[in-house]
PDB file of N, CA and C in Angstrom:
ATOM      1  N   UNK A   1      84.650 101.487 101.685  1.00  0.00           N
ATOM      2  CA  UNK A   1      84.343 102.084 102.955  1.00  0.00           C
ATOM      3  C   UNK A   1      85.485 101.752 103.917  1.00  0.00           C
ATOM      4  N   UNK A   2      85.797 102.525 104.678  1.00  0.00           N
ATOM      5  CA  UNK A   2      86.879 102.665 105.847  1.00  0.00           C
ATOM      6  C   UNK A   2      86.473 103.145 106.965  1.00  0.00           C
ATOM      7  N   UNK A   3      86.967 101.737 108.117  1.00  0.00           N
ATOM      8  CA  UNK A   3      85.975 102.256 108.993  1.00  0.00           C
ATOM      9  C   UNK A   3      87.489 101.738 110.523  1.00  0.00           C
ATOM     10  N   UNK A   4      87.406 102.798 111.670  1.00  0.00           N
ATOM     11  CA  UNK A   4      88.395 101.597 112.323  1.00  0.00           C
ATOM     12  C   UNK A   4      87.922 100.718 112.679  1.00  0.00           C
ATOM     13  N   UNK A   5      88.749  99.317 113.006  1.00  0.00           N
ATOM     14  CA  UNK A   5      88.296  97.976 113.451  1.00  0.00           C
ATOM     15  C   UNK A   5      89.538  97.070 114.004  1.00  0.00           C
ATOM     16  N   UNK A   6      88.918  95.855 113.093  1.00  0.00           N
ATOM     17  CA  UNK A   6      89.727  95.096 113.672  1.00  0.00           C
ATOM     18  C   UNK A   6      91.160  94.436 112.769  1.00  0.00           C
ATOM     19  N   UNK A   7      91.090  94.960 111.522  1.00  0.00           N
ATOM     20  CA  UNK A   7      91.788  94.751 109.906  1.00  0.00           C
ATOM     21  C   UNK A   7      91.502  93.895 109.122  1.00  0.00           C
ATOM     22  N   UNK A   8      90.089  93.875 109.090  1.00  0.00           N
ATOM     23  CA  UNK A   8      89.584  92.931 107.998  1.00  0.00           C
ATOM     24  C   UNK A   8      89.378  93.676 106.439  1.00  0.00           C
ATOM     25  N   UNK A   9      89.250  92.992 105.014  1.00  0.00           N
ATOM     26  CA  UNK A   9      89.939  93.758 104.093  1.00  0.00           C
ATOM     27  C   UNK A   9      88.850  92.571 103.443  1.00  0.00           C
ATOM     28  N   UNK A  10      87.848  93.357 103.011  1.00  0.00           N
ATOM     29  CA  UNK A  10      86.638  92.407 102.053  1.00  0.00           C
ATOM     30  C   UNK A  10      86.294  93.287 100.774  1.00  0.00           C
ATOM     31  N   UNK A  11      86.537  92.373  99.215  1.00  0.00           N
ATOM     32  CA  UNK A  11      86.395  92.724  98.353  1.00  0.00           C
ATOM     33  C   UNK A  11      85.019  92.318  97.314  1.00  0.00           C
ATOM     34  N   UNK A  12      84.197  93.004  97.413  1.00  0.00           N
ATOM     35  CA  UNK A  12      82.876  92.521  96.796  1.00  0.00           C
ATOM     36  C   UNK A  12      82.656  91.181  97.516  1.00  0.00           C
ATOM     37  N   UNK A  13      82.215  91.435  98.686  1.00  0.00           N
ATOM     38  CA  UNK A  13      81.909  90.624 100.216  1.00  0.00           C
ATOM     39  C   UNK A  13      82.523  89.820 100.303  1.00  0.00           C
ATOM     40  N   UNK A  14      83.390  89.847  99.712  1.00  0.00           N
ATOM     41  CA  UNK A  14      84.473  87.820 100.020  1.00  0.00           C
ATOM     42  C   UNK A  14      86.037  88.778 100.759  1.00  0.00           C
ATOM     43  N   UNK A  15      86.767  88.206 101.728  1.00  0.00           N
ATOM     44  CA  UNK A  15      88.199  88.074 101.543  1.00  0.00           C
ATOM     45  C   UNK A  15      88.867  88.393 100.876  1.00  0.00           C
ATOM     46  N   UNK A  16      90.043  89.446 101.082  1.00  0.00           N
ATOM     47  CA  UNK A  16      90.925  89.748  99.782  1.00  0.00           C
ATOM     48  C   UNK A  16      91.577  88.942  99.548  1.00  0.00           C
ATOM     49  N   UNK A  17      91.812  87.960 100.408  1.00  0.00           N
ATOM     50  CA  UNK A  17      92.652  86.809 100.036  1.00  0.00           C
ATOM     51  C   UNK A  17      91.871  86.043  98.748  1.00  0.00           C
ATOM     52  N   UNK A  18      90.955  85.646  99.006  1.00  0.00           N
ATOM     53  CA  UNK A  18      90.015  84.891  98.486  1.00  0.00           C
ATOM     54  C   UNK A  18      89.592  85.375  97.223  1.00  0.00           C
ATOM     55  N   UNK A  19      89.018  86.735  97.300  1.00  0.00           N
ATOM     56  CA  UNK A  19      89.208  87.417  96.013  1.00  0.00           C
ATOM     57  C   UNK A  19      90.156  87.736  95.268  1.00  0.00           C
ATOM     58  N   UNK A  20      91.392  88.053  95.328  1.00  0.00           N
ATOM     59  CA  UNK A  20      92.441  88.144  94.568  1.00  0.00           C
ATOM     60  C   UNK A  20      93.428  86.677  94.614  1.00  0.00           C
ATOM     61  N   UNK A  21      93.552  85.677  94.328  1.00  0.00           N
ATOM     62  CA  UNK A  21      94.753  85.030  93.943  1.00  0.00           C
ATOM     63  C   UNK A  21      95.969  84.726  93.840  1.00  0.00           C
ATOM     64  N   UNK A  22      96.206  85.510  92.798  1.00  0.00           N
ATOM     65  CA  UNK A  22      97.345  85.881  92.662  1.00  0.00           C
ATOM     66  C   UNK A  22      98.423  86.821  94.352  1.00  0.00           C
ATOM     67  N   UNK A  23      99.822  86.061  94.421  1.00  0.00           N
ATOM     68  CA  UNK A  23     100.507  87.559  95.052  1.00  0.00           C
ATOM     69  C   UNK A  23     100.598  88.505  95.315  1.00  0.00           C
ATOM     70  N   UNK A  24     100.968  88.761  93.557  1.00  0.00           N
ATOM     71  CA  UNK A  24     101.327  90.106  93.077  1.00  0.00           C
ATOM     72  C   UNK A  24     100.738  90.957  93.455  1.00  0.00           C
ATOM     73  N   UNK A  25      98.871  90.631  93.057  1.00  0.00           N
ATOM     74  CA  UNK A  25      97.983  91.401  92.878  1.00  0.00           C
ATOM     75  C   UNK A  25      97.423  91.851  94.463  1.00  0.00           C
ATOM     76  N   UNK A  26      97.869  90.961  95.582  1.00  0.00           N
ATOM     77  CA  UNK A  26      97.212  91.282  96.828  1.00  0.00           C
ATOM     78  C   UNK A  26      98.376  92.235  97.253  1.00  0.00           C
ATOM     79  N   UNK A  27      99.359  92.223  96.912  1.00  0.00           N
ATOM     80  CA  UNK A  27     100.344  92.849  97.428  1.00  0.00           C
ATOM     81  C   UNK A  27     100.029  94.699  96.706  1.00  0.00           C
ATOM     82  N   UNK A  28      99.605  94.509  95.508  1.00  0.00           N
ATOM     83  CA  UNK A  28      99.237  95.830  95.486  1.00  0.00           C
ATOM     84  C   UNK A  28      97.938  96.508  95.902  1.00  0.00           C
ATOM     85  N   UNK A  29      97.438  95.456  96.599  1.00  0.00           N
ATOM     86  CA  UNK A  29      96.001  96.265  97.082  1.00  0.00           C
ATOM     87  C   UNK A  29      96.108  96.485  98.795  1.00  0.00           C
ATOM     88  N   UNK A  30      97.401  95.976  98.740  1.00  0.00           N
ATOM     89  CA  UNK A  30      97.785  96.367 100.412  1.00  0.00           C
ATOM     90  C   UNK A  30      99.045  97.395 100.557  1.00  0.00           C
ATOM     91  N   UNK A  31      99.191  97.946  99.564  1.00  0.00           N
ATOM     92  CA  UNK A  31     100.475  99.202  99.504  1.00  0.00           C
ATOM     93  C   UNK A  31      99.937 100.264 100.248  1.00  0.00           C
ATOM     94  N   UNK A  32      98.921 100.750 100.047  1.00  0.00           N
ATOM     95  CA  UNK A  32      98.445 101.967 101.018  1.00  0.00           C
ATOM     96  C   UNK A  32      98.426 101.673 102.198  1.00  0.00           C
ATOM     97  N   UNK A  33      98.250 100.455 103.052  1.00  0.00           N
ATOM     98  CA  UNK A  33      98.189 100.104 104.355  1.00  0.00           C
ATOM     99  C   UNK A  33      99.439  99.941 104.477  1.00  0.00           C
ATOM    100  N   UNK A  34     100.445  99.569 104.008  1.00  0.00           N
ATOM    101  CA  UNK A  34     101.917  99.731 103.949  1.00  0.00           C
ATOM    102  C   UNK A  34     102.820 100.903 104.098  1.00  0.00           C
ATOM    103  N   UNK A  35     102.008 101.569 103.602  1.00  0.00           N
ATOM    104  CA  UNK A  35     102.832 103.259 103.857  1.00  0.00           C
ATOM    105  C   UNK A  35     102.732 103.577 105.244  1.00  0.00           C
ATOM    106  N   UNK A  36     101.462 103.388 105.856  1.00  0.00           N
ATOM    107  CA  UNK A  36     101.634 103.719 107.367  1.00  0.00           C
ATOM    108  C   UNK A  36     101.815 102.697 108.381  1.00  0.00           C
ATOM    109  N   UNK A  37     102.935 102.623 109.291  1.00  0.00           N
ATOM    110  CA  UNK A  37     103.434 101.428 109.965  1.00  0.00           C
ATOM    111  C   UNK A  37     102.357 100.768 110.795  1.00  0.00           C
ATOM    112  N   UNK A  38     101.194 101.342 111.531  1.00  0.00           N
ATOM    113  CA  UNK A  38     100.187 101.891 112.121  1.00  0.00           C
ATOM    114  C   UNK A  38      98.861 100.656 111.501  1.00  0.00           C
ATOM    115  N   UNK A  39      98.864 101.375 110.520  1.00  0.00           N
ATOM    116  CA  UNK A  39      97.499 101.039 109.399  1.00  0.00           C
ATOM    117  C   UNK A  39      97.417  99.581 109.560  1.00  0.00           C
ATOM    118  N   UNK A  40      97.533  98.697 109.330  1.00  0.00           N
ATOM    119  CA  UNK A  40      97.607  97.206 109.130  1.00  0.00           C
ATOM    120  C   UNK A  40      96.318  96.508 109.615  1.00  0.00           C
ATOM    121  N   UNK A  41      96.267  96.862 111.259  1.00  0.00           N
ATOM    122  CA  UNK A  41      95.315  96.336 111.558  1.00  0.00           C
ATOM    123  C   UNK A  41      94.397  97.520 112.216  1.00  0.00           C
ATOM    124  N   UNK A  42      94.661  98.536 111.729  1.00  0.00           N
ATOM    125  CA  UNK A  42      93.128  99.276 112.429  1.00  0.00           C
ATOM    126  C   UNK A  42      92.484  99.954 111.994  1.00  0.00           C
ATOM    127  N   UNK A  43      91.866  99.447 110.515  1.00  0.00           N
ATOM    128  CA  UNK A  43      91.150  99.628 109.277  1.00  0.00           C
ATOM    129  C   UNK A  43      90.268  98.737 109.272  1.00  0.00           C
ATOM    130  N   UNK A  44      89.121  98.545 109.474  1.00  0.00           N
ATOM    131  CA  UNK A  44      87.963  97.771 108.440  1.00  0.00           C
ATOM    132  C   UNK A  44      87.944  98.114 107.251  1.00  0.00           C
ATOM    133  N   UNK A  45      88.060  97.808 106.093  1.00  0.00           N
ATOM    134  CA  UNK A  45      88.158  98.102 104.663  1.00  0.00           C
ATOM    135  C   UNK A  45      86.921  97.100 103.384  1.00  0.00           C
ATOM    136  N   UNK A  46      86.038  98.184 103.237  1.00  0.00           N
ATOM    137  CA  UNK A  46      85.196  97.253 101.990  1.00  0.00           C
ATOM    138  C   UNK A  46      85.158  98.168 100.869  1.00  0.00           C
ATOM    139  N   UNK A  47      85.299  97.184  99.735  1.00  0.00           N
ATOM    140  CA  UNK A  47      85.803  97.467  98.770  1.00  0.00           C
ATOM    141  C   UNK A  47      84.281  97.120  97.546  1.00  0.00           C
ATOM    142  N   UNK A  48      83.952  97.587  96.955  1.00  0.00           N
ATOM    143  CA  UNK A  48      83.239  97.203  95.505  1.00  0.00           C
ATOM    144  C   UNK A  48      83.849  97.635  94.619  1.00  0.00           C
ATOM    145  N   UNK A  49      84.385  96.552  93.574  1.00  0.00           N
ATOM    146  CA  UNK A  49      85.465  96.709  92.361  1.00  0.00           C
ATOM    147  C   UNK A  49      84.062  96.277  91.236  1.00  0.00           C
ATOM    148  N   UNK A  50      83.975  96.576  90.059  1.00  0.00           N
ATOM    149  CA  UNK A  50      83.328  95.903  88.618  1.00  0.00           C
ATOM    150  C   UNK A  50      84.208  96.150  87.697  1.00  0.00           C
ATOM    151  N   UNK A  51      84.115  95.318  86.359  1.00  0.00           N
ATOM    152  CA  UNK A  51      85.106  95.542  85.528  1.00  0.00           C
ATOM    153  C   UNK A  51      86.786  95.524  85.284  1.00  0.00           C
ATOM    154  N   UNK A  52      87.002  94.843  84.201  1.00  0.00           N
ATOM    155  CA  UNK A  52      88.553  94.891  84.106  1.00  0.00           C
ATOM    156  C   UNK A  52      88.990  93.679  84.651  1.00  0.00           C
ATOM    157  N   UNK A  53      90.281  93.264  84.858  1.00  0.00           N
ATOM    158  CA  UNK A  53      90.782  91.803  85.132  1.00  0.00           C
ATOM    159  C   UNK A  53      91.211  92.181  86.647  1.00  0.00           C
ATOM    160  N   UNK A  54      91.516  91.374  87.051  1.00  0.00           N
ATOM    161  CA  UNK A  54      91.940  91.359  88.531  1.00  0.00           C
ATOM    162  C   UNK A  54      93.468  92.582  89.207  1.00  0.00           C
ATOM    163  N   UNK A  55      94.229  92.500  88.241  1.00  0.00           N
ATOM    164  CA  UNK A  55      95.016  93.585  88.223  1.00  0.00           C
ATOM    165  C   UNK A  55      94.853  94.898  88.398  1.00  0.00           C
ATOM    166  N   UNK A  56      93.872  95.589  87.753  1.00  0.00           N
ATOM    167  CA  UNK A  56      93.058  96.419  87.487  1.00  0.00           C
ATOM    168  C   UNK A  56      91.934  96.850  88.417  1.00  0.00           C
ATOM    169  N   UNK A  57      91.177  95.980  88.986  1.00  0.00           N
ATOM    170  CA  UNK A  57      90.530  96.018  89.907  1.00  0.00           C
ATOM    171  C   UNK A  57      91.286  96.272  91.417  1.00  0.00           C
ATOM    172  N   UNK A  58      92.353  95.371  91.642  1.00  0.00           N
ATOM    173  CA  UNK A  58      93.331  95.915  93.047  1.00  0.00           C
ATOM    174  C   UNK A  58      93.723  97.298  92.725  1.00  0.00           C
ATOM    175  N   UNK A  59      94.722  97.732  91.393  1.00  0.00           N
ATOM    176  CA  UNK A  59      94.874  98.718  91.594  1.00  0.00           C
ATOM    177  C   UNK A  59      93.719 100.257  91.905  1.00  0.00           C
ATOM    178  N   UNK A  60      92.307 100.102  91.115  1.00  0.00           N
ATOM    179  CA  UNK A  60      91.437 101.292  91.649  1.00  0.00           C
ATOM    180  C   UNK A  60      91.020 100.641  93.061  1.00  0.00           C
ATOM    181  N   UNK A  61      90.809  99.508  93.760  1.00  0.00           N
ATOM    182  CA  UNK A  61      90.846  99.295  95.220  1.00  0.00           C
ATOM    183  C   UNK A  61      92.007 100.172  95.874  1.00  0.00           C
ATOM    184  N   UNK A  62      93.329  99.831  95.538  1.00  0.00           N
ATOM    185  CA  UNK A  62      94.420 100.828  96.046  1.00  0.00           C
ATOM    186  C   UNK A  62      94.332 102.158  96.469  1.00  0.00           C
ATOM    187  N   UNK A  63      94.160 102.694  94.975  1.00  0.00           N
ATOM    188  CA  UNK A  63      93.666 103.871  95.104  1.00  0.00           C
ATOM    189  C   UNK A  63      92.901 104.587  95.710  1.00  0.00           C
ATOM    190  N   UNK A  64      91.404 103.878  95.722  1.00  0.00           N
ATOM    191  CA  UNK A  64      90.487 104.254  96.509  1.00  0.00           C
ATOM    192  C   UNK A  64      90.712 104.385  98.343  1.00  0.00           C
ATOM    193  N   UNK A  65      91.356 102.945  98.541  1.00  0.00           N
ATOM    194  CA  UNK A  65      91.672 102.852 100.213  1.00  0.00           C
ATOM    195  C   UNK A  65      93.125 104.359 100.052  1.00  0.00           C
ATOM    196  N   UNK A  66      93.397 104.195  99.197  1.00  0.00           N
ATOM    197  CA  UNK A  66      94.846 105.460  99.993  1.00  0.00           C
ATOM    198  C   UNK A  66      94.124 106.622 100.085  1.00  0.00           C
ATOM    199  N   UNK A  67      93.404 107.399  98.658  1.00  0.00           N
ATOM    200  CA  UNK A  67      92.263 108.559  98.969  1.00  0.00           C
ATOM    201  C   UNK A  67      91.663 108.529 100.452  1.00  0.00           C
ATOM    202  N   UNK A  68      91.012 107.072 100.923  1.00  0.00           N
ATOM    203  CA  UNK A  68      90.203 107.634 102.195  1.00  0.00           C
ATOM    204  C   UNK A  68      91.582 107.510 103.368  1.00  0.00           C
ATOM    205  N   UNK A  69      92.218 106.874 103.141  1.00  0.00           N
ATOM    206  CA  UNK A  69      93.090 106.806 104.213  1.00  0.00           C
ATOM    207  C   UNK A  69      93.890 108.176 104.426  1.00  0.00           C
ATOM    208  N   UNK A  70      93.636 109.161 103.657  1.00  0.00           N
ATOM    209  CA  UNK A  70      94.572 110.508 103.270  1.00  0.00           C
ATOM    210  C   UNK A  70      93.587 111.285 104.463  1.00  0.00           C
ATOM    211  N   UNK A  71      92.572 111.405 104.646  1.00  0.00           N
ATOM    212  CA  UNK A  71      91.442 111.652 105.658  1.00  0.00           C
ATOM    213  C   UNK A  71      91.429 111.505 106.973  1.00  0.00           C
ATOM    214  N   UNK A  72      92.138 110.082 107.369  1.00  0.00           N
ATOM    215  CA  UNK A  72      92.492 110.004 108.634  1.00  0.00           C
ATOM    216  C   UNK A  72      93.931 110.289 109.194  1.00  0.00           C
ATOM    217  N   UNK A  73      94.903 110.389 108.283  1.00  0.00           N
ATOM    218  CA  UNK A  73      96.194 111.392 108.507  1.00  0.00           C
ATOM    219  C   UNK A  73      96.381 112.875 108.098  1.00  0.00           C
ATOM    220  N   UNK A  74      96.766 113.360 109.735  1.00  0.00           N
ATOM    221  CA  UNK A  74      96.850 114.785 110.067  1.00  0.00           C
ATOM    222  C   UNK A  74      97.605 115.538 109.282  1.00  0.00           C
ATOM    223  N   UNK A  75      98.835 115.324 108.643  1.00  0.00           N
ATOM    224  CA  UNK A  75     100.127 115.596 108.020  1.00  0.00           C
ATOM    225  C   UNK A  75      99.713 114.383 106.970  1.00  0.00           C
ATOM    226  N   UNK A  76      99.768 115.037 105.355  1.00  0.00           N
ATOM    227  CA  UNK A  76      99.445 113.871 104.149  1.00  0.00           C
ATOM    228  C   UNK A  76     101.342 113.316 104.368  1.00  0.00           C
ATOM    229  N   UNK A  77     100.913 111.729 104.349  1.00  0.00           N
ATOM    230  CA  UNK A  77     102.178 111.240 103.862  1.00  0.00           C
ATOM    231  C   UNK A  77     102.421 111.547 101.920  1.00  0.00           C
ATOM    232  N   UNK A  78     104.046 111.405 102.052  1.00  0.00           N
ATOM    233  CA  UNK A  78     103.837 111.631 100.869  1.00  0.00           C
ATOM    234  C   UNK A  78     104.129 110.368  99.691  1.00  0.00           C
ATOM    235  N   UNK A  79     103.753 109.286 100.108  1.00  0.00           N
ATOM    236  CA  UNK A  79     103.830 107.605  99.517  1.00  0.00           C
ATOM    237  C   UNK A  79     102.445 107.784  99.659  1.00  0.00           C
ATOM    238  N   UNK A  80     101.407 108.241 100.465  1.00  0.00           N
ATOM    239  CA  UNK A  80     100.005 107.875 100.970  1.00  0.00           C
ATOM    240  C   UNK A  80      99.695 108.628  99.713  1.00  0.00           C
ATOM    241  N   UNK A  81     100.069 109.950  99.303  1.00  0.00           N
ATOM    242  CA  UNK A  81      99.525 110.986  98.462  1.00  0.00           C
ATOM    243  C   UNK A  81     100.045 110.438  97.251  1.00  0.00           C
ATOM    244  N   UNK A  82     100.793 109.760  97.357  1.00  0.00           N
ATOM    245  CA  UNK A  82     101.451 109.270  95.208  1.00  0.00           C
ATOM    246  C   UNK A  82     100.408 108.059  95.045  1.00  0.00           C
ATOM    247  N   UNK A  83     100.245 107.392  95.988  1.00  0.00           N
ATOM    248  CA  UNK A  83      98.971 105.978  95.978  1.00  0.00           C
ATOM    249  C   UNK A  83      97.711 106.965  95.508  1.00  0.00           C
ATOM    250  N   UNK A  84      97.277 107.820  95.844  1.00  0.00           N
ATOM    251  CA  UNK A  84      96.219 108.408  95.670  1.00  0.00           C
ATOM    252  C   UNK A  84      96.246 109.347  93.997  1.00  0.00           C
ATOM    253  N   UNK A  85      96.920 108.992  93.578  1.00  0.00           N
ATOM    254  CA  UNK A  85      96.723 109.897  92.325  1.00  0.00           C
ATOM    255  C   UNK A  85      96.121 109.057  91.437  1.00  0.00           C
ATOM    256  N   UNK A  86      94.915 108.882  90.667  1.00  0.00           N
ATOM    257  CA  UNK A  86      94.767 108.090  89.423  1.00  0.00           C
ATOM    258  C   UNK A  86      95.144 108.861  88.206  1.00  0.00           C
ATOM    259  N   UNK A  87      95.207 107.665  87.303  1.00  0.00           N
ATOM    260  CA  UNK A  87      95.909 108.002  85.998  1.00  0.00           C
ATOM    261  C   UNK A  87      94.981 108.756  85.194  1.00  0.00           C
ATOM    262  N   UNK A  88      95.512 110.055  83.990  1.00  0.00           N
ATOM    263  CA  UNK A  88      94.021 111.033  83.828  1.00  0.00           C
ATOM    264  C   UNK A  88      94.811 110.229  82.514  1.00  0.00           C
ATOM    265  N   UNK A  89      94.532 109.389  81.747  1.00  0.00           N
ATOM    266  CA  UNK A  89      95.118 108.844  80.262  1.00  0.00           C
ATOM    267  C   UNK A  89      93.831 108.237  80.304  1.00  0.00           C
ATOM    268  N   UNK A  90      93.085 108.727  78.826  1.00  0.00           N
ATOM    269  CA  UNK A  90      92.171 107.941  78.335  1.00  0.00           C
ATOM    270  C   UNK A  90      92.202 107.538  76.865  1.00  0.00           C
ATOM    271  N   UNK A  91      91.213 106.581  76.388  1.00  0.00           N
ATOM    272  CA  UNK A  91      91.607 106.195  75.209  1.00  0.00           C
ATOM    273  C   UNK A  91      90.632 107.498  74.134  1.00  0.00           C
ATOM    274  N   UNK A  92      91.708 107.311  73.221  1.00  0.00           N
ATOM    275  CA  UNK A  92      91.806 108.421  71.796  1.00  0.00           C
ATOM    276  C   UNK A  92      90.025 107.902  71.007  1.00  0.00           C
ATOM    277  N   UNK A  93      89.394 109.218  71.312  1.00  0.00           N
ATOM    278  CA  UNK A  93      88.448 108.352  69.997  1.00  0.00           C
ATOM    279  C   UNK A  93      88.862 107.828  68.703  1.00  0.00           C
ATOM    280  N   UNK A  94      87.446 107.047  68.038  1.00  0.00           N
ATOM    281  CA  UNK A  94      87.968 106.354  66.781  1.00  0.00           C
ATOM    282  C   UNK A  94      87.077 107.754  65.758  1.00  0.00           C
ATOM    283  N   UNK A  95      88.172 107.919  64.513  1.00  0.00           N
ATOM    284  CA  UNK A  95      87.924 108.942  63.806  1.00  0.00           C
ATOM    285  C   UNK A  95      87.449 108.694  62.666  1.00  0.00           C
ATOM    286  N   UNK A  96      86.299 109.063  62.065  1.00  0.00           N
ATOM    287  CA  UNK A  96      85.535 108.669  60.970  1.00  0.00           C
ATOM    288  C   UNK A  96      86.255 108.014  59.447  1.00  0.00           C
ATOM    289  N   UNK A  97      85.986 107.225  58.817  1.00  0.00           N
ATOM    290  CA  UNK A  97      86.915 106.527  57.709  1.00  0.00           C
ATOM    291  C   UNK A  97      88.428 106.006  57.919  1.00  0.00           C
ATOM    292  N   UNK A  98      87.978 105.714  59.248  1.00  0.00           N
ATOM    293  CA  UNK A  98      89.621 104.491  59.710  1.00  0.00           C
ATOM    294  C   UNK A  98      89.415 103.440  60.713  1.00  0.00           C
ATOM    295  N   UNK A  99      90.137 103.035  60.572  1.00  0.00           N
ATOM    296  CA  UNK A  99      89.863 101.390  61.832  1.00  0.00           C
ATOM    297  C   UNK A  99      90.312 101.734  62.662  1.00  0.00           C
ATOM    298  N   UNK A 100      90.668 102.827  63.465  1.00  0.00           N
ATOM    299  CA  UNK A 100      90.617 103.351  64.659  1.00  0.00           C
ATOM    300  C   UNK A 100      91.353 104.915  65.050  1.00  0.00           C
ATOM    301  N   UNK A 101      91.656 104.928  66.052  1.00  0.00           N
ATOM    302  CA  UNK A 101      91.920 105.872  66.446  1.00  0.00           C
ATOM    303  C   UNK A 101      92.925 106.599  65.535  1.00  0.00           C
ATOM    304  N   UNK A 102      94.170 105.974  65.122  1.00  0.00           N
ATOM    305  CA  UNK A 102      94.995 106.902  63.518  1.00  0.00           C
ATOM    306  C   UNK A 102      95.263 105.635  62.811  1.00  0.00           C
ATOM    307  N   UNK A 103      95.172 104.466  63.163  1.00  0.00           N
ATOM    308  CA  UNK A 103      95.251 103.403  61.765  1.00  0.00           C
ATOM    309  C   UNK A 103      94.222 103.666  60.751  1.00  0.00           C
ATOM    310  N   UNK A 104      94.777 104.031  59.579  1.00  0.00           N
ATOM    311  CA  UNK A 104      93.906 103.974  58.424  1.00  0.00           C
ATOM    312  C   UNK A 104      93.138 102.454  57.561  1.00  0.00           C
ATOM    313  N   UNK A 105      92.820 102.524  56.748  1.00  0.00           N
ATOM    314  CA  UNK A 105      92.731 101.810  55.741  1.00  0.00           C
ATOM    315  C   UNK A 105      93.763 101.170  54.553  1.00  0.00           C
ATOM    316  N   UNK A 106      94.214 100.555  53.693  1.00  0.00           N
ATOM    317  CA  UNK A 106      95.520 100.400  53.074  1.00  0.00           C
ATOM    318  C   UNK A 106      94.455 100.798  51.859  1.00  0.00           C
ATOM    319  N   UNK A 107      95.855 101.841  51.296  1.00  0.00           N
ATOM    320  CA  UNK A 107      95.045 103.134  50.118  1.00  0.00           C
ATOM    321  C   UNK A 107      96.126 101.791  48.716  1.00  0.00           C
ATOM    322  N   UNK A 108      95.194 102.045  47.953  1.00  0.00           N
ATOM    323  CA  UNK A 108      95.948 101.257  46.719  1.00  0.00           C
ATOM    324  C   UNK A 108      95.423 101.862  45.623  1.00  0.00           C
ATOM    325  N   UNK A 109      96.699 102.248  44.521  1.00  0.00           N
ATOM    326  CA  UNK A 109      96.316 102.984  43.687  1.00  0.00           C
ATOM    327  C   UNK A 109      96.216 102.482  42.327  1.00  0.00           C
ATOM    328  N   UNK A 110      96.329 101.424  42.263  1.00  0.00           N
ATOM    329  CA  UNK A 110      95.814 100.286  40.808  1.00  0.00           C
ATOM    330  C   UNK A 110      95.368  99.182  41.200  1.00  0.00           C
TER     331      UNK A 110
END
């Protein structure tokens, strides 16, 4: 949810600080507020992430805050609009008589 305020940034009710750890990982869940010089502090931002490791979780947070943030700019930036694209790559089903998706079985003929 995105709301204006005062720039507080809460991830499954805790602190993004607090919730993310790592640098790296806060630094990519604050790239969309980065694109606009503006943005920083006049966003309330709550976030519900499940699933996946912490990496993973900032980045669909990312995503999600740049999508709504695309809403409150008149003219789409176009860093705001590349944050907003998710990835359409999914995994290959697994295909009947193999250990997965194209690894077979080892065929032996004596």
């Amino acid at each position: 949810m995105l709301r204006r305020g005062s720039g507080t940034i809460r991830v499954n009710g805790q602190p993004y600080d607090a919730y993310f750890q790592d640098l790296a990982v806060r630094a990519h869940l604050l790239k969309p507020l980065l694109a606009l010089p503006y943005a920083h502090n006049k966003f309330d931002i709550k976030v519900l992430v499940t699933k996946g490791g912490a990496p993973a979780q900032a980045q669909a947070a990312s995503t999600a805050i740049a999508k709504a943030m695309l809403f409150y700019v008149k003219r789409g930036n176009k860093v705001l609009r590349s944050l907003a694209i998710t990835d359409p790559r999914v995994r290959e089903r697994m295909k009947p008589g193999r250990r997965g998706a194209k690894a077979g079985y080892t065929w032996v003929k004596r």
